[in-house]
C-alpha atoms as a PDB file:
ATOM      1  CA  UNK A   1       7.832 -11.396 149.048  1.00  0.00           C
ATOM      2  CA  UNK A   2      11.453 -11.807 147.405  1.00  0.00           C
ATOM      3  CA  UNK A   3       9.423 -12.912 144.288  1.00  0.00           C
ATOM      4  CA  UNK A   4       8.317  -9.572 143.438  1.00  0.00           C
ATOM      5  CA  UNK A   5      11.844  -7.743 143.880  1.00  0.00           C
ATOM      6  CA  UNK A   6      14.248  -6.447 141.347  1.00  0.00           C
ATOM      7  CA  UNK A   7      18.066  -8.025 141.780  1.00  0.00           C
ATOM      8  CA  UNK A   8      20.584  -8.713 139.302  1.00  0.00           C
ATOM      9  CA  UNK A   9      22.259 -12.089 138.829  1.00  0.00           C
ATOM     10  CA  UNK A  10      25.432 -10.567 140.471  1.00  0.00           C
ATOM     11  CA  UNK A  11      23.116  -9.753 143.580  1.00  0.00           C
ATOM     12  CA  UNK A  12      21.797 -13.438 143.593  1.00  0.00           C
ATOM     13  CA  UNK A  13      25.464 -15.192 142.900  1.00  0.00           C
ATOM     14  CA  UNK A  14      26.170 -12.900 145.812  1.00  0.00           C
ATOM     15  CA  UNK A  15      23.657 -14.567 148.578  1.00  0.00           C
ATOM     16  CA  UNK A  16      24.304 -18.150 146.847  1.00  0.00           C
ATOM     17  CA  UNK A  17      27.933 -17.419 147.783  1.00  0.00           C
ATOM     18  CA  UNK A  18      27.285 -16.726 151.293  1.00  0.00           C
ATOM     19  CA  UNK A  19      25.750 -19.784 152.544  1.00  0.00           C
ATOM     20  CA  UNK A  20      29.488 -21.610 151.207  1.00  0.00           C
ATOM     21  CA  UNK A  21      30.301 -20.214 154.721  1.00  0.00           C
ATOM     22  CA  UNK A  22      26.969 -21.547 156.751  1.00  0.00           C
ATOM     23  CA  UNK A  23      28.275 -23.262 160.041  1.00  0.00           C
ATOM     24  CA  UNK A  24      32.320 -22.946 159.489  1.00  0.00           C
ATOM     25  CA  UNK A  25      32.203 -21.578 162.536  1.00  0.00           C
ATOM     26  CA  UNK A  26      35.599 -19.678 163.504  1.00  0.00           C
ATOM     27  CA  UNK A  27      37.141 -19.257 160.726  1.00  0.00           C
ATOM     28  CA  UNK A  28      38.798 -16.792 158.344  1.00  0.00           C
ATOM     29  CA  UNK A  29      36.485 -15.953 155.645  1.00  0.00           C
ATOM     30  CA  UNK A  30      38.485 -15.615 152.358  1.00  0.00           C
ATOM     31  CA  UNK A  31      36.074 -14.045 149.389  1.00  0.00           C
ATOM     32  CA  UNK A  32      38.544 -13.663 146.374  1.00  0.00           C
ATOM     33  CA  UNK A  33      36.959 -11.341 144.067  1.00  0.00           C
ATOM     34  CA  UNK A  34      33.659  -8.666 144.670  1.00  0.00           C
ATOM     35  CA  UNK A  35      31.499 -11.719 144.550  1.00  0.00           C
ATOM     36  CA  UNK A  36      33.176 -13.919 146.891  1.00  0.00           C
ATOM     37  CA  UNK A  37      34.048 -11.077 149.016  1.00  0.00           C
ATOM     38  CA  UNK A  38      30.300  -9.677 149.024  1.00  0.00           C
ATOM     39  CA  UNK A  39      29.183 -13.152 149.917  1.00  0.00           C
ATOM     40  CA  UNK A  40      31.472 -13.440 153.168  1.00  0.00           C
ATOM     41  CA  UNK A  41      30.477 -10.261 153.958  1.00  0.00           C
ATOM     42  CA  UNK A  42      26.774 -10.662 153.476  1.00  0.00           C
ATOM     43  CA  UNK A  43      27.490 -13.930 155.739  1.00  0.00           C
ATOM     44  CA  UNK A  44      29.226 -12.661 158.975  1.00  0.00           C
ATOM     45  CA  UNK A  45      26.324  -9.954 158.747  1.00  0.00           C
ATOM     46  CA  UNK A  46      23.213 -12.137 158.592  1.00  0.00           C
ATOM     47  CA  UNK A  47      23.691 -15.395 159.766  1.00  0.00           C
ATOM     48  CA  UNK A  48      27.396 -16.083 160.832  1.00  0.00           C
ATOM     49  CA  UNK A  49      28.826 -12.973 162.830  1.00  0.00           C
ATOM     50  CA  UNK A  50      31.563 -15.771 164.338  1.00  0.00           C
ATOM     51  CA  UNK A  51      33.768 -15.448 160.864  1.00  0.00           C
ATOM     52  CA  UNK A  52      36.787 -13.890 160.903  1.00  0.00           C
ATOM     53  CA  UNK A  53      37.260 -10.876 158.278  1.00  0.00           C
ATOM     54  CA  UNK A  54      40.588  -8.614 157.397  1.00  0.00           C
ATOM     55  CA  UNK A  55      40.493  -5.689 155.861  1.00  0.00           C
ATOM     56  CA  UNK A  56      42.879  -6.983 153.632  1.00  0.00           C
ATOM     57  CA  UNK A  57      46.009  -5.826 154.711  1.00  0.00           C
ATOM     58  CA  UNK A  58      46.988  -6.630 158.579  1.00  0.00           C
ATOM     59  CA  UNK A  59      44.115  -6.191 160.059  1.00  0.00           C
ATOM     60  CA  UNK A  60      40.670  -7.761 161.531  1.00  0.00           C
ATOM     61  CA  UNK A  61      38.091  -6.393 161.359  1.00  0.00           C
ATOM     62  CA  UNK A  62      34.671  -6.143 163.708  1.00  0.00           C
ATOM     63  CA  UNK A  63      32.335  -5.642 160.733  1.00  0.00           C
ATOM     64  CA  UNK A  64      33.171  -6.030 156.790  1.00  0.00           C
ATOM     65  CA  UNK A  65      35.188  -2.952 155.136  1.00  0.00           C
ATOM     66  CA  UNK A  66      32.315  -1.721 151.695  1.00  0.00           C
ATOM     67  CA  UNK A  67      33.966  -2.043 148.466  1.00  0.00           C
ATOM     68  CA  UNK A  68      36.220   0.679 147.718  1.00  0.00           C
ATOM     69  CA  UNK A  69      37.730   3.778 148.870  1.00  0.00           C
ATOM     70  CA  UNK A  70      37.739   4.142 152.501  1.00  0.00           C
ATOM     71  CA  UNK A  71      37.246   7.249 154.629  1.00  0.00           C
ATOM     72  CA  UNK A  72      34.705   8.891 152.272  1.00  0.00           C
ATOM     73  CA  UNK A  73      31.759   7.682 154.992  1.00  0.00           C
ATOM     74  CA  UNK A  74      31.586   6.713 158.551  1.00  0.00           C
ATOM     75  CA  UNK A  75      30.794   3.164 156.937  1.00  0.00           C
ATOM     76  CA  UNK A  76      33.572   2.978 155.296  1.00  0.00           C
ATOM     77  CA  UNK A  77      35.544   3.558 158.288  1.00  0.00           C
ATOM     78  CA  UNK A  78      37.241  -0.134 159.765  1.00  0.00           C
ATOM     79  CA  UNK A  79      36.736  -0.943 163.080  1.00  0.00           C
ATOM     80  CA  UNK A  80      39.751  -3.400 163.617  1.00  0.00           C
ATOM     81  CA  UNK A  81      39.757  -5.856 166.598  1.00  0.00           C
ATOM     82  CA  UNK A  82      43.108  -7.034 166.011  1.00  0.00           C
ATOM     83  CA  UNK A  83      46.331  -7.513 164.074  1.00  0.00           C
ATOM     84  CA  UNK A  84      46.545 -10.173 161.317  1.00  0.00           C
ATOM     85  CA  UNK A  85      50.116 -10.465 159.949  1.00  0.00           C
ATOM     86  CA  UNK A  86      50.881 -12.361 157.405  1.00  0.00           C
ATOM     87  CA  UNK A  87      52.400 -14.981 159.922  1.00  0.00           C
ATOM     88  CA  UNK A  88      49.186 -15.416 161.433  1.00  0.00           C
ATOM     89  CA  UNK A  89      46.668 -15.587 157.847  1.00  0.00           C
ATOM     90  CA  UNK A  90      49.372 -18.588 158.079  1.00  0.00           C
ATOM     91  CA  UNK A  91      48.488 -19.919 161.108  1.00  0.00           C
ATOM     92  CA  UNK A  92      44.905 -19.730 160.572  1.00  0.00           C
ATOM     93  CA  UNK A  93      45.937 -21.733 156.258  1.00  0.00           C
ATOM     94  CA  UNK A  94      47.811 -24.740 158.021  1.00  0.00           C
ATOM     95  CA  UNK A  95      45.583 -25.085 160.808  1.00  0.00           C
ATOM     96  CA  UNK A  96      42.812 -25.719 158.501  1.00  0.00           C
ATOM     97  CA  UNK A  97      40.918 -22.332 159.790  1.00  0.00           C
ATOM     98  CA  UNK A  98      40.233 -20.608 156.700  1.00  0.00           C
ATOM     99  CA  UNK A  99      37.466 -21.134 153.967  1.00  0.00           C
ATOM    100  CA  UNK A 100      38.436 -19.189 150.881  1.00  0.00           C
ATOM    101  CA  UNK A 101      35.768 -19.023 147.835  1.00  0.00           C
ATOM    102  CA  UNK A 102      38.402 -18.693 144.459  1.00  0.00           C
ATOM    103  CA  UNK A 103      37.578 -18.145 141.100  1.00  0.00           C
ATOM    104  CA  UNK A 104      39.910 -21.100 138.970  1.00  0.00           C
ATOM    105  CA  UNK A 105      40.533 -20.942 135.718  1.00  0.00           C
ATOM    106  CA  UNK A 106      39.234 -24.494 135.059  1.00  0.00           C
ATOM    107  CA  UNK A 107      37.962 -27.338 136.884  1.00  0.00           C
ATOM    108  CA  UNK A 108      37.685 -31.045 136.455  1.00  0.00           C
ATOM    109  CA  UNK A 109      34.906 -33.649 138.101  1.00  0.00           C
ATOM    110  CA  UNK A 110      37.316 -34.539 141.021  1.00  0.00           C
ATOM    111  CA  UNK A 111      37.221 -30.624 141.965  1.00  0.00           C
ATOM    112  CA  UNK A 112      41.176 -30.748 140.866  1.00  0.00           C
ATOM    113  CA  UNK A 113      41.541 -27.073 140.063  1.00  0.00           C
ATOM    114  CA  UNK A 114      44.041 -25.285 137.410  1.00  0.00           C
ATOM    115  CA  UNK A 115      44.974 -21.207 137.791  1.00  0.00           C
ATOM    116  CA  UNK A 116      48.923 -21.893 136.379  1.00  0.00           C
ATOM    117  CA  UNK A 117      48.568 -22.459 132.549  1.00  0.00           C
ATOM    118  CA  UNK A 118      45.955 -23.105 129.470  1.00  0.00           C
ATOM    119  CA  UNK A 119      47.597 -26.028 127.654  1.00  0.00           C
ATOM    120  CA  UNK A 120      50.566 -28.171 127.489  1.00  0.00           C
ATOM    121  CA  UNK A 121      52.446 -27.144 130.282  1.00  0.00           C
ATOM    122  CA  UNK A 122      56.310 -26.834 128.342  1.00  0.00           C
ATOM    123  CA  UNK A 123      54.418 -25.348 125.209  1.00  0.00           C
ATOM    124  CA  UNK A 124      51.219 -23.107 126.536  1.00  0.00           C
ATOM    125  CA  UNK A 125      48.602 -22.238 124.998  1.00  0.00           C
ATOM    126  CA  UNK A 126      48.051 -19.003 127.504  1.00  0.00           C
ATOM    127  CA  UNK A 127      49.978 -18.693 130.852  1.00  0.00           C
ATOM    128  CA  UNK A 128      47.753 -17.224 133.590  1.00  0.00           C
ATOM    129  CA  UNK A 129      49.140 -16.423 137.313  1.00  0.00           C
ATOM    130  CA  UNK A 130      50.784 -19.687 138.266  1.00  0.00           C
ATOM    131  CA  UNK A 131      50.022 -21.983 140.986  1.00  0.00           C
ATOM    132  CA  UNK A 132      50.368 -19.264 143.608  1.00  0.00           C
ATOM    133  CA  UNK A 133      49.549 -20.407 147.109  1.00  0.00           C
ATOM    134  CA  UNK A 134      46.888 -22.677 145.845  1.00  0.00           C
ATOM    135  CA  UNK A 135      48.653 -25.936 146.009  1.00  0.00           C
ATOM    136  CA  UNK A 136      49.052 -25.582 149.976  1.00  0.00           C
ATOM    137  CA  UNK A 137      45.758 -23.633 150.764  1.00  0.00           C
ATOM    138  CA  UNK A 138      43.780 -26.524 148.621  1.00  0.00           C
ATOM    139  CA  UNK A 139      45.044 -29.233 151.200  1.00  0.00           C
ATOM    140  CA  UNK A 140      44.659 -27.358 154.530  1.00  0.00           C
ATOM    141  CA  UNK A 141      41.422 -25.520 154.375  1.00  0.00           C
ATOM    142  CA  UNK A 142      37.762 -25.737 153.260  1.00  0.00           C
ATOM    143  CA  UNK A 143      37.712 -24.246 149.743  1.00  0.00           C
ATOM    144  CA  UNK A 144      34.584 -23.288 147.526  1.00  0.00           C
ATOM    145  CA  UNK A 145      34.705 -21.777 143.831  1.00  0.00           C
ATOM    146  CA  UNK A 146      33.103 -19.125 142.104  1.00  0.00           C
ATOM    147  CA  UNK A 147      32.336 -19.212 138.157  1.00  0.00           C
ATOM    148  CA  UNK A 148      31.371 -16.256 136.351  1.00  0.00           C
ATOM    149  CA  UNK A 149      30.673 -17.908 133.087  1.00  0.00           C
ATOM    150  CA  UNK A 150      29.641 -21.486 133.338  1.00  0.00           C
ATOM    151  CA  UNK A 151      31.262 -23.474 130.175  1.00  0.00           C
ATOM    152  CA  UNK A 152      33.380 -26.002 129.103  1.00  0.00           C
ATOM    153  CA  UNK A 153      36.559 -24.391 128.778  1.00  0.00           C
ATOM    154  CA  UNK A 154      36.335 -24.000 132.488  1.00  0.00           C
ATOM    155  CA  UNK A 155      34.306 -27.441 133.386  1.00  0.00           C
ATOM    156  CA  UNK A 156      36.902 -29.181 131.563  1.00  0.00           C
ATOM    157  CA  UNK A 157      36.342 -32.925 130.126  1.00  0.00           C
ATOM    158  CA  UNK A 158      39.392 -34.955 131.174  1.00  0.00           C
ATOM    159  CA  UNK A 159      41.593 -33.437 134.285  1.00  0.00           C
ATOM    160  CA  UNK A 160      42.581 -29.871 134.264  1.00  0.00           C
ATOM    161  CA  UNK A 161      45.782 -28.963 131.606  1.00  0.00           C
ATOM    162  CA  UNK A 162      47.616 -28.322 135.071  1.00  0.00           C
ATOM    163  CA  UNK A 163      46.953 -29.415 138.863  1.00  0.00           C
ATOM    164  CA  UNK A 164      47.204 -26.008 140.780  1.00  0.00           C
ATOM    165  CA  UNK A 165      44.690 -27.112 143.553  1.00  0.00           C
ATOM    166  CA  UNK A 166      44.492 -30.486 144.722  1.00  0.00           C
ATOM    167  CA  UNK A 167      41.055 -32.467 144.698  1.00  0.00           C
ATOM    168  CA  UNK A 168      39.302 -35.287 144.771  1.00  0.00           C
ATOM    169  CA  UNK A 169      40.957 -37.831 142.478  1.00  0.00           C
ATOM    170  CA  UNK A 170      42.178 -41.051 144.071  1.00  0.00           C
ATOM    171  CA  UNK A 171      44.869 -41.261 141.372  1.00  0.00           C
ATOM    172  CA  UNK A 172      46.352 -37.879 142.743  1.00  0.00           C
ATOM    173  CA  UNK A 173      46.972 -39.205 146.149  1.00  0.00           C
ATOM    174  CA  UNK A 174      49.605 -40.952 147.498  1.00  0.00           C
ATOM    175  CA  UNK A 175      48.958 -43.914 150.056  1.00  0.00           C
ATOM    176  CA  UNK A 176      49.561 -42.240 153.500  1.00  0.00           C
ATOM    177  CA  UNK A 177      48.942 -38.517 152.536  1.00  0.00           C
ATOM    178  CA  UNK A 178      46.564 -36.930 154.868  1.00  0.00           C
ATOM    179  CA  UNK A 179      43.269 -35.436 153.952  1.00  0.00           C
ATOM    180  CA  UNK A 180      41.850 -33.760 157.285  1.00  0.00           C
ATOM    181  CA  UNK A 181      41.470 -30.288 156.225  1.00  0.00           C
ATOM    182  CA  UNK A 182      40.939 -30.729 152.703  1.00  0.00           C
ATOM    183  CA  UNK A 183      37.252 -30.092 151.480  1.00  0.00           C
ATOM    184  CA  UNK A 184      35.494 -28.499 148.769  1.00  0.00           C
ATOM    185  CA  UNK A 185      32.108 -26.609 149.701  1.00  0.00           C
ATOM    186  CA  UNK A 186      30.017 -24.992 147.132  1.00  0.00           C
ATOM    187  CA  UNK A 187      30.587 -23.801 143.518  1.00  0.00           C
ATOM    188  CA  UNK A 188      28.539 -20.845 142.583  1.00  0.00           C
ATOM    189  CA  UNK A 189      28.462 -20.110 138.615  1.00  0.00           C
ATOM    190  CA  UNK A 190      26.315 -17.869 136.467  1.00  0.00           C
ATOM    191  CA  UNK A 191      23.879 -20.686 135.836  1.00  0.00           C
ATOM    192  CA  UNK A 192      23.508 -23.009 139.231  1.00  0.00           C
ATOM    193  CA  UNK A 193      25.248 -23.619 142.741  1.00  0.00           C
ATOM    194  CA  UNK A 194      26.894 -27.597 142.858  1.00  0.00           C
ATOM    195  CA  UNK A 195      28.685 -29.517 145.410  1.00  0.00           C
ATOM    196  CA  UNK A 196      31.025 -32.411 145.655  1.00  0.00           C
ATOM    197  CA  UNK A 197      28.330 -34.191 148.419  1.00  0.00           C
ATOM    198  CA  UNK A 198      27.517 -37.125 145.455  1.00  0.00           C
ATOM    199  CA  UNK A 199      28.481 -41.171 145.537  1.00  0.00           C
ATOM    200  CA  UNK A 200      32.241 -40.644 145.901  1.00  0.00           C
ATOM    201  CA  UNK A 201      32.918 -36.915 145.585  1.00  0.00           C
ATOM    202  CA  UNK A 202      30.903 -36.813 142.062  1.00  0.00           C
ATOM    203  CA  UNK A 203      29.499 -33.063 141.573  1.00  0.00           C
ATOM    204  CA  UNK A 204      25.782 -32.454 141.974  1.00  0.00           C
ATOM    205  CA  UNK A 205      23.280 -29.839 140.651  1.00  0.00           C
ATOM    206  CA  UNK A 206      22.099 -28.146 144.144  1.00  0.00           C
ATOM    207  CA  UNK A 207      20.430 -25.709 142.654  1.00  0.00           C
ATOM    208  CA  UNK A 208      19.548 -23.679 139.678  1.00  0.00           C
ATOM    209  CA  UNK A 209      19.018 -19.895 139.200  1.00  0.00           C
ATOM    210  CA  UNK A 210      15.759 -18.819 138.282  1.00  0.00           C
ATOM    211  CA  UNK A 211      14.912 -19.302 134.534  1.00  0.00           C
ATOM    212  CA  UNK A 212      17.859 -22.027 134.119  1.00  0.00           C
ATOM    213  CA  UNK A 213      17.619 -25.784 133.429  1.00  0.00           C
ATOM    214  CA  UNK A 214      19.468 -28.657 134.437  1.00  0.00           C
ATOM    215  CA  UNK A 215      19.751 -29.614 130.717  1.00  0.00           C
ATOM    216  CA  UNK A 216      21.503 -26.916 129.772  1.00  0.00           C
ATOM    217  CA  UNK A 217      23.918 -26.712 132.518  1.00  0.00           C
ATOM    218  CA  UNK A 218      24.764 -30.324 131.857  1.00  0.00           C
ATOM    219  CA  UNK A 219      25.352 -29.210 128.260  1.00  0.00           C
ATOM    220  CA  UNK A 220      27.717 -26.227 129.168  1.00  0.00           C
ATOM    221  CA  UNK A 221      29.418 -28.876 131.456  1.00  0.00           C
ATOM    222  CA  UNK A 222      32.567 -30.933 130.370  1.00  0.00           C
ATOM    223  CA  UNK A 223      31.482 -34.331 132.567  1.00  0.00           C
ATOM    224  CA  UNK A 224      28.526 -36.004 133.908  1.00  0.00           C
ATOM    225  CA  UNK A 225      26.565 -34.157 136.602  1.00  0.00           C
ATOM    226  CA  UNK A 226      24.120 -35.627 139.225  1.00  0.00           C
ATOM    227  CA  UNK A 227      20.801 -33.922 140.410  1.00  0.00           C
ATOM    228  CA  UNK A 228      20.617 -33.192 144.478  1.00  0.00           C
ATOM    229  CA  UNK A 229      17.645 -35.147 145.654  1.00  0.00           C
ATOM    230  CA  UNK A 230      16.761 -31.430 147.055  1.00  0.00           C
ATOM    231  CA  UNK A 231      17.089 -29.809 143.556  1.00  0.00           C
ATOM    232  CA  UNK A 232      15.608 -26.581 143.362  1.00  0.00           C
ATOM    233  CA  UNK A 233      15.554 -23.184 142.818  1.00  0.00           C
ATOM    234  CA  UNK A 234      19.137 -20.417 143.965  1.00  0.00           C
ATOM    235  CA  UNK A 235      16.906 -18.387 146.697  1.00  0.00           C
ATOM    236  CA  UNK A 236      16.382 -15.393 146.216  1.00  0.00           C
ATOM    237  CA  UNK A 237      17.822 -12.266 147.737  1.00  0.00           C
ATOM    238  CA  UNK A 238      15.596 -10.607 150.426  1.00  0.00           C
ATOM    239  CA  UNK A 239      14.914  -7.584 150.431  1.00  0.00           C
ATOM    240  CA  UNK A 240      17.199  -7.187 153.659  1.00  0.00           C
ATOM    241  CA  UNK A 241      20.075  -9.113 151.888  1.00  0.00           C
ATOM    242  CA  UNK A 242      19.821  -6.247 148.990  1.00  0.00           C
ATOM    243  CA  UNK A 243      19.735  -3.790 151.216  1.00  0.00           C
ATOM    244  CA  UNK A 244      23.254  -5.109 153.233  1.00  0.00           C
ATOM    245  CA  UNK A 245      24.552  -5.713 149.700  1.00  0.00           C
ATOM    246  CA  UNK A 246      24.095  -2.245 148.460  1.00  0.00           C
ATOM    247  CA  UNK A 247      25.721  -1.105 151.658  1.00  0.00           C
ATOM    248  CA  UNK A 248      28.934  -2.543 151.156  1.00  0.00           C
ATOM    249  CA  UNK A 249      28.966  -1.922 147.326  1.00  0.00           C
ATOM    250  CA  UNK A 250      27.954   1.623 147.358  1.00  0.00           C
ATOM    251  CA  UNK A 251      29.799   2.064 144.075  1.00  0.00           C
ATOM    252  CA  UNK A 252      28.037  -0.329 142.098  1.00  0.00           C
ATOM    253  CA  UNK A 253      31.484  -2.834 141.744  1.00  0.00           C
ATOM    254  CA  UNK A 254      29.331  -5.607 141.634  1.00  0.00           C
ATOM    255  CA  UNK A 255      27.338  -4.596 138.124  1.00  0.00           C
ATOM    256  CA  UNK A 256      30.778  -4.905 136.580  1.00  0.00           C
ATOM    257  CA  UNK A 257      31.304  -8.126 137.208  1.00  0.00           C
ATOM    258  CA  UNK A 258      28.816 -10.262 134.839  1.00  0.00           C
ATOM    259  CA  UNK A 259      28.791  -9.151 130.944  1.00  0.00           C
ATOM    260  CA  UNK A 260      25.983  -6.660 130.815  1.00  0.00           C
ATOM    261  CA  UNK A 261      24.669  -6.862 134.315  1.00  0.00           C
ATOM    262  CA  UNK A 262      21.816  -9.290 133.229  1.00  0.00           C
ATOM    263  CA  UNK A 263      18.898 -10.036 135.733  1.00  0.00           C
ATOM    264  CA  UNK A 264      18.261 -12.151 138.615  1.00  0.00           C
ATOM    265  CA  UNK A 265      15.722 -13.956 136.866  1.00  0.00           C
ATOM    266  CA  UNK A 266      16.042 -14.882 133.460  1.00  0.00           C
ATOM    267  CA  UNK A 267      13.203 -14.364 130.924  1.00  0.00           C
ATOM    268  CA  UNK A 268      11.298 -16.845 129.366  1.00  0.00           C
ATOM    269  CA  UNK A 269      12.676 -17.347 125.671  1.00  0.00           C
END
């Protein structure tokens, strides 16, 4: 039945992204980004009302807060449950209670992730936001990634020009350092969905949106990818998942968000 519906890419990136969040459980559901934050919302609606949402600012929230200004419709209305200072988003960080989805500005094959700085790090070639928070939130919670153009100036070749987020690299860890919390879920790009679920940590294809090859994701890619034995086709939104979707992007935010909008499915060249 989803077969025969029309969705954009954004609309499909946006269901790939919510099943990063599948069986968390408890936890606060961090979508950075109208993507990400479409995808947690889609998932505590559908199939995982347990997450924790904010709206935010200080608050949690019983049901996800639609995309932009509130007040102009009962929906857009919050229905808080609780307060969530900034003390407590803490908590929830160090206690390894969080899963935030995070759009780096590269990435290497250990999942080591770089927001700070493009380049040699005394002599940049482009200075972006800095490390931020990412250094401690990449070691005490379930992170996934979101990638709005799949290439290799963000799948980098060697490891990222800077460390921001910690990953998977042996070299990076010193003997003794604990790695309880620390896991990397899903990356969702323009192109596919991968994991880090390979022979020690390596990435994996998962899946690949409709009209794309593994070929030419490898090529786009700055290291050696693996296929998932269960390689297959992004699903599809349903036509329920559109219709929640819509809901919480009543102004169309989401169209923005790709370089022309393109389709869910990609034509046949």
């Amino acid at each position: 039945m989803s077969d025969k519906l029309e969705f954009s890419l954004a609309e499909l990136m946006i269901v790939a992204a919510s099943e990063a969040w599948r069986g968390d459980g408890e936890v606060l559901a961090s979508g950075i980004g109208v993507i990400p934050r479409l995808g947690a919302s889609l998932a505590k609606l559908t199939y995982a009302p347990e997450l924790l949402m904010t709206d935010s600012e200080c608050f949690l929230v019983e049901e996800p807060i639609p995309l932009g200004a509130r007040g102009a419709d009962p929906d857009s209305v919050p229905k808080y449950s609780g307060y969530m200072s900034f003390e407590r988003v803490f908590e929830c960080v160090w206690g390894g209670r969080r899963h935030a989805m995070i759009g780096p500005t590269q990435i290497d094959r250990w999942g080591q992730t770089n927001l700070s700085v493009v380049g040699d790090y005394h002599r940049p070639k482009a200075a972006i936001l800095g490390v931020r928070g990412l250094p401690g939130n990449s070691i005490n919670h379930i992170n996934s990634f979101f990638v709005p153009n799949h290439s290799k100036r963000v799948f980098v070749e060697g490891e990222v020009d800077m460390v921001s987020g910690a990953g998977f690299n042996p070299a990076r860890w010193e003997p003794g350092m604990r790695r309880d919390f620390m896991d990397i879920r899903r990356i969702v790009t323009d192109l596919c969905v991968l994991d880090f679920d390979g022979p020690d940590r390596a990435v994996r294809v998962r899946s690949l949106h409709p009209g794309v090859g593994f070929d030419e994701v490898q090529d786009k890619t700055g290291f050696p990818l693996l296929k998932a034995p269960e390689l297959g086709e992004t699903p599809r939104p349903s036509a329920e998942q559109l219709a929640i979707i819509r809901r919480l992007d009543p102004h169309g935010l989401r169209a923005a968000q790709l370089k022309g909008n393109p389709p869910g499915v990609r034509a046949v060249a």
